[in-house]
C-alpha atoms as a PDB file:
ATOM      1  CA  UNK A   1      21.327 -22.465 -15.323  1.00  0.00           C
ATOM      2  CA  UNK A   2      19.528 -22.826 -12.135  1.00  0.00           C
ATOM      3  CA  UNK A   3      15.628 -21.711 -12.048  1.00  0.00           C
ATOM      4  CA  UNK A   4      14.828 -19.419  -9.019  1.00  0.00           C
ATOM      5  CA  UNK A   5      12.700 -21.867  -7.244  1.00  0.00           C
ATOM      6  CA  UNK A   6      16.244 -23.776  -6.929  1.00  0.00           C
ATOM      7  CA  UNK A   7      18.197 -20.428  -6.026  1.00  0.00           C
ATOM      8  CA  UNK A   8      15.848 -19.661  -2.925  1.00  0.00           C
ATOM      9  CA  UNK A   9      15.192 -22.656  -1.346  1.00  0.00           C
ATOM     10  CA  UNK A  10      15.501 -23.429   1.875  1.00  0.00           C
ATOM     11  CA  UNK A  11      18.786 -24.349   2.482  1.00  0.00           C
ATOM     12  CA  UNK A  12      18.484 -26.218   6.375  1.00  0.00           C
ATOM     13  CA  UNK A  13      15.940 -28.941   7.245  1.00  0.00           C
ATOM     14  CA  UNK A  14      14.943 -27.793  10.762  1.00  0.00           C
ATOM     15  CA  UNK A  15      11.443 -26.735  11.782  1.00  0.00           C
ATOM     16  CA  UNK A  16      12.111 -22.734  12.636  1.00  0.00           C
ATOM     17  CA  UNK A  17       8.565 -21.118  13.820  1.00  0.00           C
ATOM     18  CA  UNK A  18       6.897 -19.617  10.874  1.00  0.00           C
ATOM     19  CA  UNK A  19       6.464 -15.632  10.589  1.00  0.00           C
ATOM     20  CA  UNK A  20       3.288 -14.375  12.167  1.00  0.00           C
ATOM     21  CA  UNK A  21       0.713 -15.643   9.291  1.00  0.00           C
ATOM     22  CA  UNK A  22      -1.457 -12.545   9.542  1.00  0.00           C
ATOM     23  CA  UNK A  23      -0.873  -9.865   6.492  1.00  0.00           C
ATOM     24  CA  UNK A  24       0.770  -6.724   7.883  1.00  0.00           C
ATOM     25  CA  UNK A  25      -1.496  -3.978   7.910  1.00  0.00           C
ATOM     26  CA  UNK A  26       0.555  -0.764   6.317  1.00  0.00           C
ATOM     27  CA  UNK A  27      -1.199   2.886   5.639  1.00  0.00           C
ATOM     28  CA  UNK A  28      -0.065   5.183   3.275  1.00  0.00           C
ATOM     29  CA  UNK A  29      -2.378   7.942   4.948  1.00  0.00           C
ATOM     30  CA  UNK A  30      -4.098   8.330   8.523  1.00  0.00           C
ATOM     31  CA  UNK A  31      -7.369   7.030   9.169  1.00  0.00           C
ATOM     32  CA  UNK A  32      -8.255  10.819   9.797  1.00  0.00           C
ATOM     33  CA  UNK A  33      -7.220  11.745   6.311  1.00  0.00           C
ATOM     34  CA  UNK A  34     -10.663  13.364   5.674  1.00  0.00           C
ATOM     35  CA  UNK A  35     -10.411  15.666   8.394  1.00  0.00           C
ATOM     36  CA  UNK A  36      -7.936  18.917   7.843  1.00  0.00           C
ATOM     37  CA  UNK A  37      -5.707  19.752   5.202  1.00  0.00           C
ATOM     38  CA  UNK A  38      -3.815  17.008   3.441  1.00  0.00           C
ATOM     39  CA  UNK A  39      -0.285  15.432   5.099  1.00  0.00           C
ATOM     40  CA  UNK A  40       2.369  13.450   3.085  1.00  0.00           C
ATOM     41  CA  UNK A  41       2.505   9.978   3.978  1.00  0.00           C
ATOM     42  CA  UNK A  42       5.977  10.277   5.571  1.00  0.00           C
ATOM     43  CA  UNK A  43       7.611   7.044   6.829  1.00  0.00           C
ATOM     44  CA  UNK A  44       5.329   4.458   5.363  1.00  0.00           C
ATOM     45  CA  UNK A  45       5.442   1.645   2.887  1.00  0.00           C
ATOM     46  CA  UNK A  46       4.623   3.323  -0.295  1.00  0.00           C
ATOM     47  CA  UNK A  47       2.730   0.571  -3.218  1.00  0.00           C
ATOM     48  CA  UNK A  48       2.653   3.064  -5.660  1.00  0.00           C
ATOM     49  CA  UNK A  49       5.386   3.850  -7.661  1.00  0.00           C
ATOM     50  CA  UNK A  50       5.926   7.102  -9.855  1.00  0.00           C
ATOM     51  CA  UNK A  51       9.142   7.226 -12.000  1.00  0.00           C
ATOM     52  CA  UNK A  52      10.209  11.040 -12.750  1.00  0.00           C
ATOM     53  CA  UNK A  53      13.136  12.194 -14.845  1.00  0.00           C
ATOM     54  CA  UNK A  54      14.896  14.946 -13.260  1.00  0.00           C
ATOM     55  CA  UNK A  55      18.548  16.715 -14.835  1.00  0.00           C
ATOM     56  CA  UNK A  56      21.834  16.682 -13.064  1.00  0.00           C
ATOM     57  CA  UNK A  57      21.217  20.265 -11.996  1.00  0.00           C
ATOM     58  CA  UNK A  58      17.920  19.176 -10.391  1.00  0.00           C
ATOM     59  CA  UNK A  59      19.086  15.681  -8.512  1.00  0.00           C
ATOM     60  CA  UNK A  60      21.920  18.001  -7.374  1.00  0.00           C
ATOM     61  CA  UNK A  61      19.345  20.843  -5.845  1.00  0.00           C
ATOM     62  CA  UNK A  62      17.786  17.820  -4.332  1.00  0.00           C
ATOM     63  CA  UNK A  63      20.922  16.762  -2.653  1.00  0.00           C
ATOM     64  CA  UNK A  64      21.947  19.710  -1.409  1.00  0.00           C
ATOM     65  CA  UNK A  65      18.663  20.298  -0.031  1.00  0.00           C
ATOM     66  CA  UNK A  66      18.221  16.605   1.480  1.00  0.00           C
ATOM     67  CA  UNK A  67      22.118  17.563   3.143  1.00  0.00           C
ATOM     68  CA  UNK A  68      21.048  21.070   4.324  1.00  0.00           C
ATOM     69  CA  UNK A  69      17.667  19.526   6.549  1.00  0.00           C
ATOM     70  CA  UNK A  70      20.506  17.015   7.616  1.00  0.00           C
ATOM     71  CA  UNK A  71      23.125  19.715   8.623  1.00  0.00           C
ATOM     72  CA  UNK A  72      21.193  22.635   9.525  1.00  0.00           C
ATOM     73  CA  UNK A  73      17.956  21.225  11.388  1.00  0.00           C
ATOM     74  CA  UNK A  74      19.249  18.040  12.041  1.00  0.00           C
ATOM     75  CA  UNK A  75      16.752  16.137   9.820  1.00  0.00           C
ATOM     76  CA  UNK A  76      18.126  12.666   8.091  1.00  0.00           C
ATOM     77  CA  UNK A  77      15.403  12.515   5.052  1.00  0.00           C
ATOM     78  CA  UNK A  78      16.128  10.630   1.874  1.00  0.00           C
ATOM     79  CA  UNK A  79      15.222  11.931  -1.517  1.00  0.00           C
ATOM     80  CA  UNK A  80      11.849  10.123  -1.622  1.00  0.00           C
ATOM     81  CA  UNK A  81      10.471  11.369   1.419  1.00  0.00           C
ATOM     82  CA  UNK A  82      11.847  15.159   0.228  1.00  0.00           C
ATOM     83  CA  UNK A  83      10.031  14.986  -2.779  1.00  0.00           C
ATOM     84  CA  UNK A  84       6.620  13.773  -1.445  1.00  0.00           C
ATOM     85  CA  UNK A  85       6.644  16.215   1.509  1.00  0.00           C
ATOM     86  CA  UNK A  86       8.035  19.035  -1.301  1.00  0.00           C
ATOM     87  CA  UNK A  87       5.061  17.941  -3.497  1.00  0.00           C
ATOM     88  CA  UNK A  88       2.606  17.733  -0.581  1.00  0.00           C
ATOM     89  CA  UNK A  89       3.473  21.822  -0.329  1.00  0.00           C
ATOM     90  CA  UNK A  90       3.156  22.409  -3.921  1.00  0.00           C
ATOM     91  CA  UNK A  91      -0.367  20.225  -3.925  1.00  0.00           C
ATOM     92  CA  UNK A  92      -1.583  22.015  -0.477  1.00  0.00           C
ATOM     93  CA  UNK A  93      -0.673  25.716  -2.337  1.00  0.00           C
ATOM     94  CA  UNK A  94      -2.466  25.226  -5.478  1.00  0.00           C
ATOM     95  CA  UNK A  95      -5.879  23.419  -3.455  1.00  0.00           C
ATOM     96  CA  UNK A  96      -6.176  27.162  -1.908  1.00  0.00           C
ATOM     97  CA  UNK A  97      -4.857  29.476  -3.643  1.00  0.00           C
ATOM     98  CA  UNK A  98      -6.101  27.807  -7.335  1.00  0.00           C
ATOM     99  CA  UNK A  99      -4.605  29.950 -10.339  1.00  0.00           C
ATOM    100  CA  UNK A 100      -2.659  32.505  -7.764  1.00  0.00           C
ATOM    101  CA  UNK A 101      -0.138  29.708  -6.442  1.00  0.00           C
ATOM    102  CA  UNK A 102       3.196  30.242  -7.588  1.00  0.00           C
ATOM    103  CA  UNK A 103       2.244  26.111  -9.563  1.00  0.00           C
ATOM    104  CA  UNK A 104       0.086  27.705 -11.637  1.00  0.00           C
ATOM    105  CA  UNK A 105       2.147  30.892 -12.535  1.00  0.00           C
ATOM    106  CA  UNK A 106       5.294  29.367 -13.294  1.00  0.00           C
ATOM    107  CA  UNK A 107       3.336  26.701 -15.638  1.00  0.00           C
ATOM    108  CA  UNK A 108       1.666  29.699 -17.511  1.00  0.00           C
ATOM    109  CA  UNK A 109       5.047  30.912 -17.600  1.00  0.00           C
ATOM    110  CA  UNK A 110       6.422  28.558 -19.366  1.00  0.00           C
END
């Protein structure tokens, strides 16, 4: 079996111009972060990775949700950037309203 270094080789002999060499800067927040409540990081490159379990019932909710913005308002969002703005809210609620936001409540609930 081949080892990856022969899988990706290059595969022509010609001199193309290298990519710019310089790292690309990405952002996950705004310099101004610090400043004003917190935003969701939107459209960026994300390097952190969560993994959450969700049910059926849940991913579906999601779904529907992610096809309402798309239908009604006209937003195309995928399920990532739902979440993260949905948890931004959530986050946001509980930083000023502490154990009155409808977090905490449904937690003691439980």
């Amino acid at each position: 079996m081949p080892a990856a270094d022969d899988l990706f080789r290059p595969t022509s002999d010609t001199d193309q111009p290298t990519a710019d060499p310089r790292p690309r800067r990405v952002r996950a927040v705004a310099d101004d972060a610090e400043s004003g409540p917190k935003r969701p990081s939107g459209r960026v490159r994300h390097d952190e990775k969560m993994t959450v379990y969700v049910t059926e019932d849940e991913l579906l909710d999601i779904e529907h949700a992610r096809l309402t913005l798309r239908r009604h308002h006209g937003l195309a969002v995928d399920r990532g950037r739902l979440v993260r703005e949905a948890l931004a809210l959530v986050l946001a609620d509980l930083e000023t309203q502490g154990v009155d936001s409808p977090l905490v409540q449904r937690l003691l609930d439980e």
